[in-house]
C-alpha atoms as a PDB file:
ATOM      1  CA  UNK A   1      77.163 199.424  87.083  1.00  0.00           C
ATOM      2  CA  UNK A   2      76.306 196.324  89.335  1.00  0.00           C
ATOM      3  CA  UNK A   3      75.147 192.725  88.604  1.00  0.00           C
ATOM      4  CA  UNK A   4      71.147 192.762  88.680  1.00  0.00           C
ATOM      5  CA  UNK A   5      69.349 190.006  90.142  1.00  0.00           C
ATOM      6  CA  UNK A   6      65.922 189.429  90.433  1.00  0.00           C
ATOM      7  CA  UNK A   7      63.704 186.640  92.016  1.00  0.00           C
ATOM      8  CA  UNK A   8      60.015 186.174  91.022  1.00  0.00           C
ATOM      9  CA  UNK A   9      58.129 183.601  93.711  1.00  0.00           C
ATOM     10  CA  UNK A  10      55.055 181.522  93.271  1.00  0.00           C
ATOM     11  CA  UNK A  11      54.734 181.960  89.477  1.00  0.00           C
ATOM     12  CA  UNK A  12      52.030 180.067  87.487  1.00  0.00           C
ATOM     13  CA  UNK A  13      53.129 178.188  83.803  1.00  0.00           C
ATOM     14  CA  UNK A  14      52.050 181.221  81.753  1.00  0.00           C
ATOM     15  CA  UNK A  15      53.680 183.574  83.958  1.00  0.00           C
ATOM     16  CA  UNK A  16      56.683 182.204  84.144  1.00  0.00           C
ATOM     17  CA  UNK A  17      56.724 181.784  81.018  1.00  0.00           C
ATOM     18  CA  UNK A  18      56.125 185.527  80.058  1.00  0.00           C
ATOM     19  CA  UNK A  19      59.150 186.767  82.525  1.00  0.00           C
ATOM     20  CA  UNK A  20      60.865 183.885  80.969  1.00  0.00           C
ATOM     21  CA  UNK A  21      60.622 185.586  77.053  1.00  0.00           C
ATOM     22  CA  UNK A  22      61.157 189.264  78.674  1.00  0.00           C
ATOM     23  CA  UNK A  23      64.413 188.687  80.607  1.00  0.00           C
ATOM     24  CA  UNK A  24      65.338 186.530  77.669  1.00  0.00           C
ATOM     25  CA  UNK A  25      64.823 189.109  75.503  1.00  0.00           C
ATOM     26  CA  UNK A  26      67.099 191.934  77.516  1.00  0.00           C
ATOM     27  CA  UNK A  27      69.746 189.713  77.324  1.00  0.00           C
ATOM     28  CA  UNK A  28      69.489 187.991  80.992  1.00  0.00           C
ATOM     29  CA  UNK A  29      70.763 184.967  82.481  1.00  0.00           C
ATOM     30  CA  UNK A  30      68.593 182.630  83.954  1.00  0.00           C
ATOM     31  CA  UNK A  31      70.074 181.390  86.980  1.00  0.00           C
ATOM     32  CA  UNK A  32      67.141 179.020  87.943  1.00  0.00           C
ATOM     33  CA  UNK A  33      63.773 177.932  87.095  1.00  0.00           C
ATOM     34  CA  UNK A  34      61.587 175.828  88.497  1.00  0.00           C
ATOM     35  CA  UNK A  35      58.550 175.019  91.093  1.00  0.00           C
ATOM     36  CA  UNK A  36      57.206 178.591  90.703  1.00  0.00           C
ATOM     37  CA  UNK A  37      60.751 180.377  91.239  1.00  0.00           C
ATOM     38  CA  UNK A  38      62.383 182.344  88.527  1.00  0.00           C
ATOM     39  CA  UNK A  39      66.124 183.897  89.424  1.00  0.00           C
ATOM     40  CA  UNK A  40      67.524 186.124  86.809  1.00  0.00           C
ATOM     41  CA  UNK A  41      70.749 188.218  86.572  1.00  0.00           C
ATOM     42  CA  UNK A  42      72.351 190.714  84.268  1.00  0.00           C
ATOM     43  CA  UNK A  43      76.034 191.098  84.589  1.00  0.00           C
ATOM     44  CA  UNK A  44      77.343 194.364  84.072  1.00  0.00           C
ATOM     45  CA  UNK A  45      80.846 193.539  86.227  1.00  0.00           C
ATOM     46  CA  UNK A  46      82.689 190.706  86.057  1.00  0.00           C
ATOM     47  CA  UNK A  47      84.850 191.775  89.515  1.00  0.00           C
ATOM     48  CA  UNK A  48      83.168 189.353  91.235  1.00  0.00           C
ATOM     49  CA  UNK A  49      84.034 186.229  92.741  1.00  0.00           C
ATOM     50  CA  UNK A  50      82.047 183.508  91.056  1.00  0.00           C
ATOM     51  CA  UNK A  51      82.341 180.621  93.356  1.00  0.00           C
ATOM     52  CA  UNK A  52      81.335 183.261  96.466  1.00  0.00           C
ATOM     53  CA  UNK A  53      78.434 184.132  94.121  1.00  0.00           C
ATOM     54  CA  UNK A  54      77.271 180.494  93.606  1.00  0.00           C
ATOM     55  CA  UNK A  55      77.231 179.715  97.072  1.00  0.00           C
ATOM     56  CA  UNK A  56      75.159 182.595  97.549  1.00  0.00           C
ATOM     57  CA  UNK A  57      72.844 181.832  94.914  1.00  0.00           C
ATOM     58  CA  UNK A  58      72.814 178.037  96.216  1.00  0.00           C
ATOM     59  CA  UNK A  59      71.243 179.934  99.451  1.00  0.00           C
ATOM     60  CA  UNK A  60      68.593 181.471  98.039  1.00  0.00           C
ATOM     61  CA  UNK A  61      67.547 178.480  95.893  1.00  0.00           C
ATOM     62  CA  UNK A  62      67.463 176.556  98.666  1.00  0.00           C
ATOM     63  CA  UNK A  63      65.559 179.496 100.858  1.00  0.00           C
ATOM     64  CA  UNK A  64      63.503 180.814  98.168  1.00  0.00           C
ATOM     65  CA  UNK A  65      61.658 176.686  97.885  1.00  0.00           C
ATOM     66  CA  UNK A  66      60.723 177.388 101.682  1.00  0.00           C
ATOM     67  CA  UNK A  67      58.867 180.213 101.160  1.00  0.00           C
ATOM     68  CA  UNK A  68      55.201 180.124  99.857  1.00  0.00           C
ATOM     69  CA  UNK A  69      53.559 183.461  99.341  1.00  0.00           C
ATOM     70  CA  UNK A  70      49.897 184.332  97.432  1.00  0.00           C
ATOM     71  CA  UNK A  71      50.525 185.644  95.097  1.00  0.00           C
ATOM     72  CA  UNK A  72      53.825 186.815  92.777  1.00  0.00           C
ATOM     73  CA  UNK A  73      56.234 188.122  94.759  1.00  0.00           C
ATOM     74  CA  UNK A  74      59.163 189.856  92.671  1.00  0.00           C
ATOM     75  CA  UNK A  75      62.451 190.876  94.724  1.00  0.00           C
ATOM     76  CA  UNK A  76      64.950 192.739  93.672  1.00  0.00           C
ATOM     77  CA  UNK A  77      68.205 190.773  95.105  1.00  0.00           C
ATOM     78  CA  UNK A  78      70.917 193.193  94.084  1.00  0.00           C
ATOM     79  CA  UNK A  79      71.526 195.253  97.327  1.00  0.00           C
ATOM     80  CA  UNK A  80      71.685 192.067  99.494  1.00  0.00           C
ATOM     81  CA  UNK A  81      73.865 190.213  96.907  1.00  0.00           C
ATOM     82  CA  UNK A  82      76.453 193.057  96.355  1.00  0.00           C
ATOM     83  CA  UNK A  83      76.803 193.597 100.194  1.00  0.00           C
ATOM     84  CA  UNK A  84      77.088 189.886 101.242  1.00  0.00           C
ATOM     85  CA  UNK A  85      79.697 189.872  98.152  1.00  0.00           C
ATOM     86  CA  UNK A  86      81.576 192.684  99.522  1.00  0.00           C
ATOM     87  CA  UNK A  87      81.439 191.195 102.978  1.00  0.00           C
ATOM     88  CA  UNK A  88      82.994 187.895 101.860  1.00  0.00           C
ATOM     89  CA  UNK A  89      85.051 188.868  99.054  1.00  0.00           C
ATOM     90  CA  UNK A  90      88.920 188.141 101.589  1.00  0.00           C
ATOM     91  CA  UNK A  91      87.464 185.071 102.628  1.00  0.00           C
ATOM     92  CA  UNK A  92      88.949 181.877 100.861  1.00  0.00           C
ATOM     93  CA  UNK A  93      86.769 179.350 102.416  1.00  0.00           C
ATOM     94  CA  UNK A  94      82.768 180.232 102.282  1.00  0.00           C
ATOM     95  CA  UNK A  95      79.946 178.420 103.657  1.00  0.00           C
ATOM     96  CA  UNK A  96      76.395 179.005 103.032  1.00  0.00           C
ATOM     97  CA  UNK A  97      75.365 178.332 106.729  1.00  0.00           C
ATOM     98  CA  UNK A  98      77.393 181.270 107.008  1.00  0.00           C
ATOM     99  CA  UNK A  99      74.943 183.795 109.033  1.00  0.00           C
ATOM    100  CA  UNK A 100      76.811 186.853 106.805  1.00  0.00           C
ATOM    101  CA  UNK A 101      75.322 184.992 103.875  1.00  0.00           C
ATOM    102  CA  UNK A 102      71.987 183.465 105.055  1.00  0.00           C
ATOM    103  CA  UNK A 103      70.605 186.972 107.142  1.00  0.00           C
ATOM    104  CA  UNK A 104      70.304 189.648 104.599  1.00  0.00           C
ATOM    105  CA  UNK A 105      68.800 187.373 102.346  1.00  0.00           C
ATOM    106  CA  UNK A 106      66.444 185.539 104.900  1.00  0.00           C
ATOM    107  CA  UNK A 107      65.223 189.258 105.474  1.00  0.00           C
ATOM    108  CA  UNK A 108      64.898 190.352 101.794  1.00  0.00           C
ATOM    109  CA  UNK A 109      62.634 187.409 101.547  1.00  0.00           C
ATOM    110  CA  UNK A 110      60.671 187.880 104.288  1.00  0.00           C
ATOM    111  CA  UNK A 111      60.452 191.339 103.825  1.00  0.00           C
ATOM    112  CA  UNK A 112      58.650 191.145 100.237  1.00  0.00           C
ATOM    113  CA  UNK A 113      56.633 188.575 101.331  1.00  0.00           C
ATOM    114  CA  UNK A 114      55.086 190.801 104.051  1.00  0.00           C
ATOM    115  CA  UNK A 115      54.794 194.202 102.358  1.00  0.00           C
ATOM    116  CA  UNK A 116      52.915 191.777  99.455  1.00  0.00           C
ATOM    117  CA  UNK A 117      50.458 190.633 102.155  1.00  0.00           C
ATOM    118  CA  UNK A 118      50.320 194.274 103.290  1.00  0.00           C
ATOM    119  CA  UNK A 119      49.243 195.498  99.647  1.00  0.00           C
ATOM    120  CA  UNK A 120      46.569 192.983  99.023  1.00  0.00           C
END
């Protein structure tokens, strides 16, 4: 089974607060928290390569602050993470301006962001 990660944008106090006591609760790690943004991840492998996965996580930080839905918008980052890890995991020197890095997760965001708009 696969690391989980999940992203949860534009969240209010209480909210955040709520998700914060769940995830905490089913034994995840919170990755970051602030300004409305909530990152969580449950490791279930430890094959990864954790400085690759900090960069990537660095990126969608950084991304994830640019982005300013209505509403909560929850994405599920796992797919995109796992195949930009795969894609990087024989390279010794990373960057996050790397387009392998910054494109699938530029589109996840974008992506949930629009089918949100779509559903209201």
């Amino acid at each position: 089974m696969d690391n989980i990660y999940e992203l949860f944008l534009s969240l209010d106090k209480l909210t955040k607060s709520i998700y914060e006591k769940h995830y905490n609760s089913e034994n995840y790690e919170v990755i970051f928290n602030e300004d409305g943004l909530l990152l969580v991840k449950k490791t279930n492998n430890e094959s990864i390569n954790l400085n690759h996965e900090k960069i990537i996580l660095d990126v969608v930080r950084s991304m994830s602050k640019k982005y300013k839905p209505d509403g909560i918008v929850h994405i599920d980052l796992s797919n995109e993470i796992k195949s930009i890890l795969e894609k990087i995991k024989d390279d010794e020197i990373v960057r996050g301006t790397d387009n392998r890095i910054t494109w699938p997760i530029r589109q996840a965001l974008t992506k949930a962001i629009i089918l949100k708009k779509n559903s209201i």
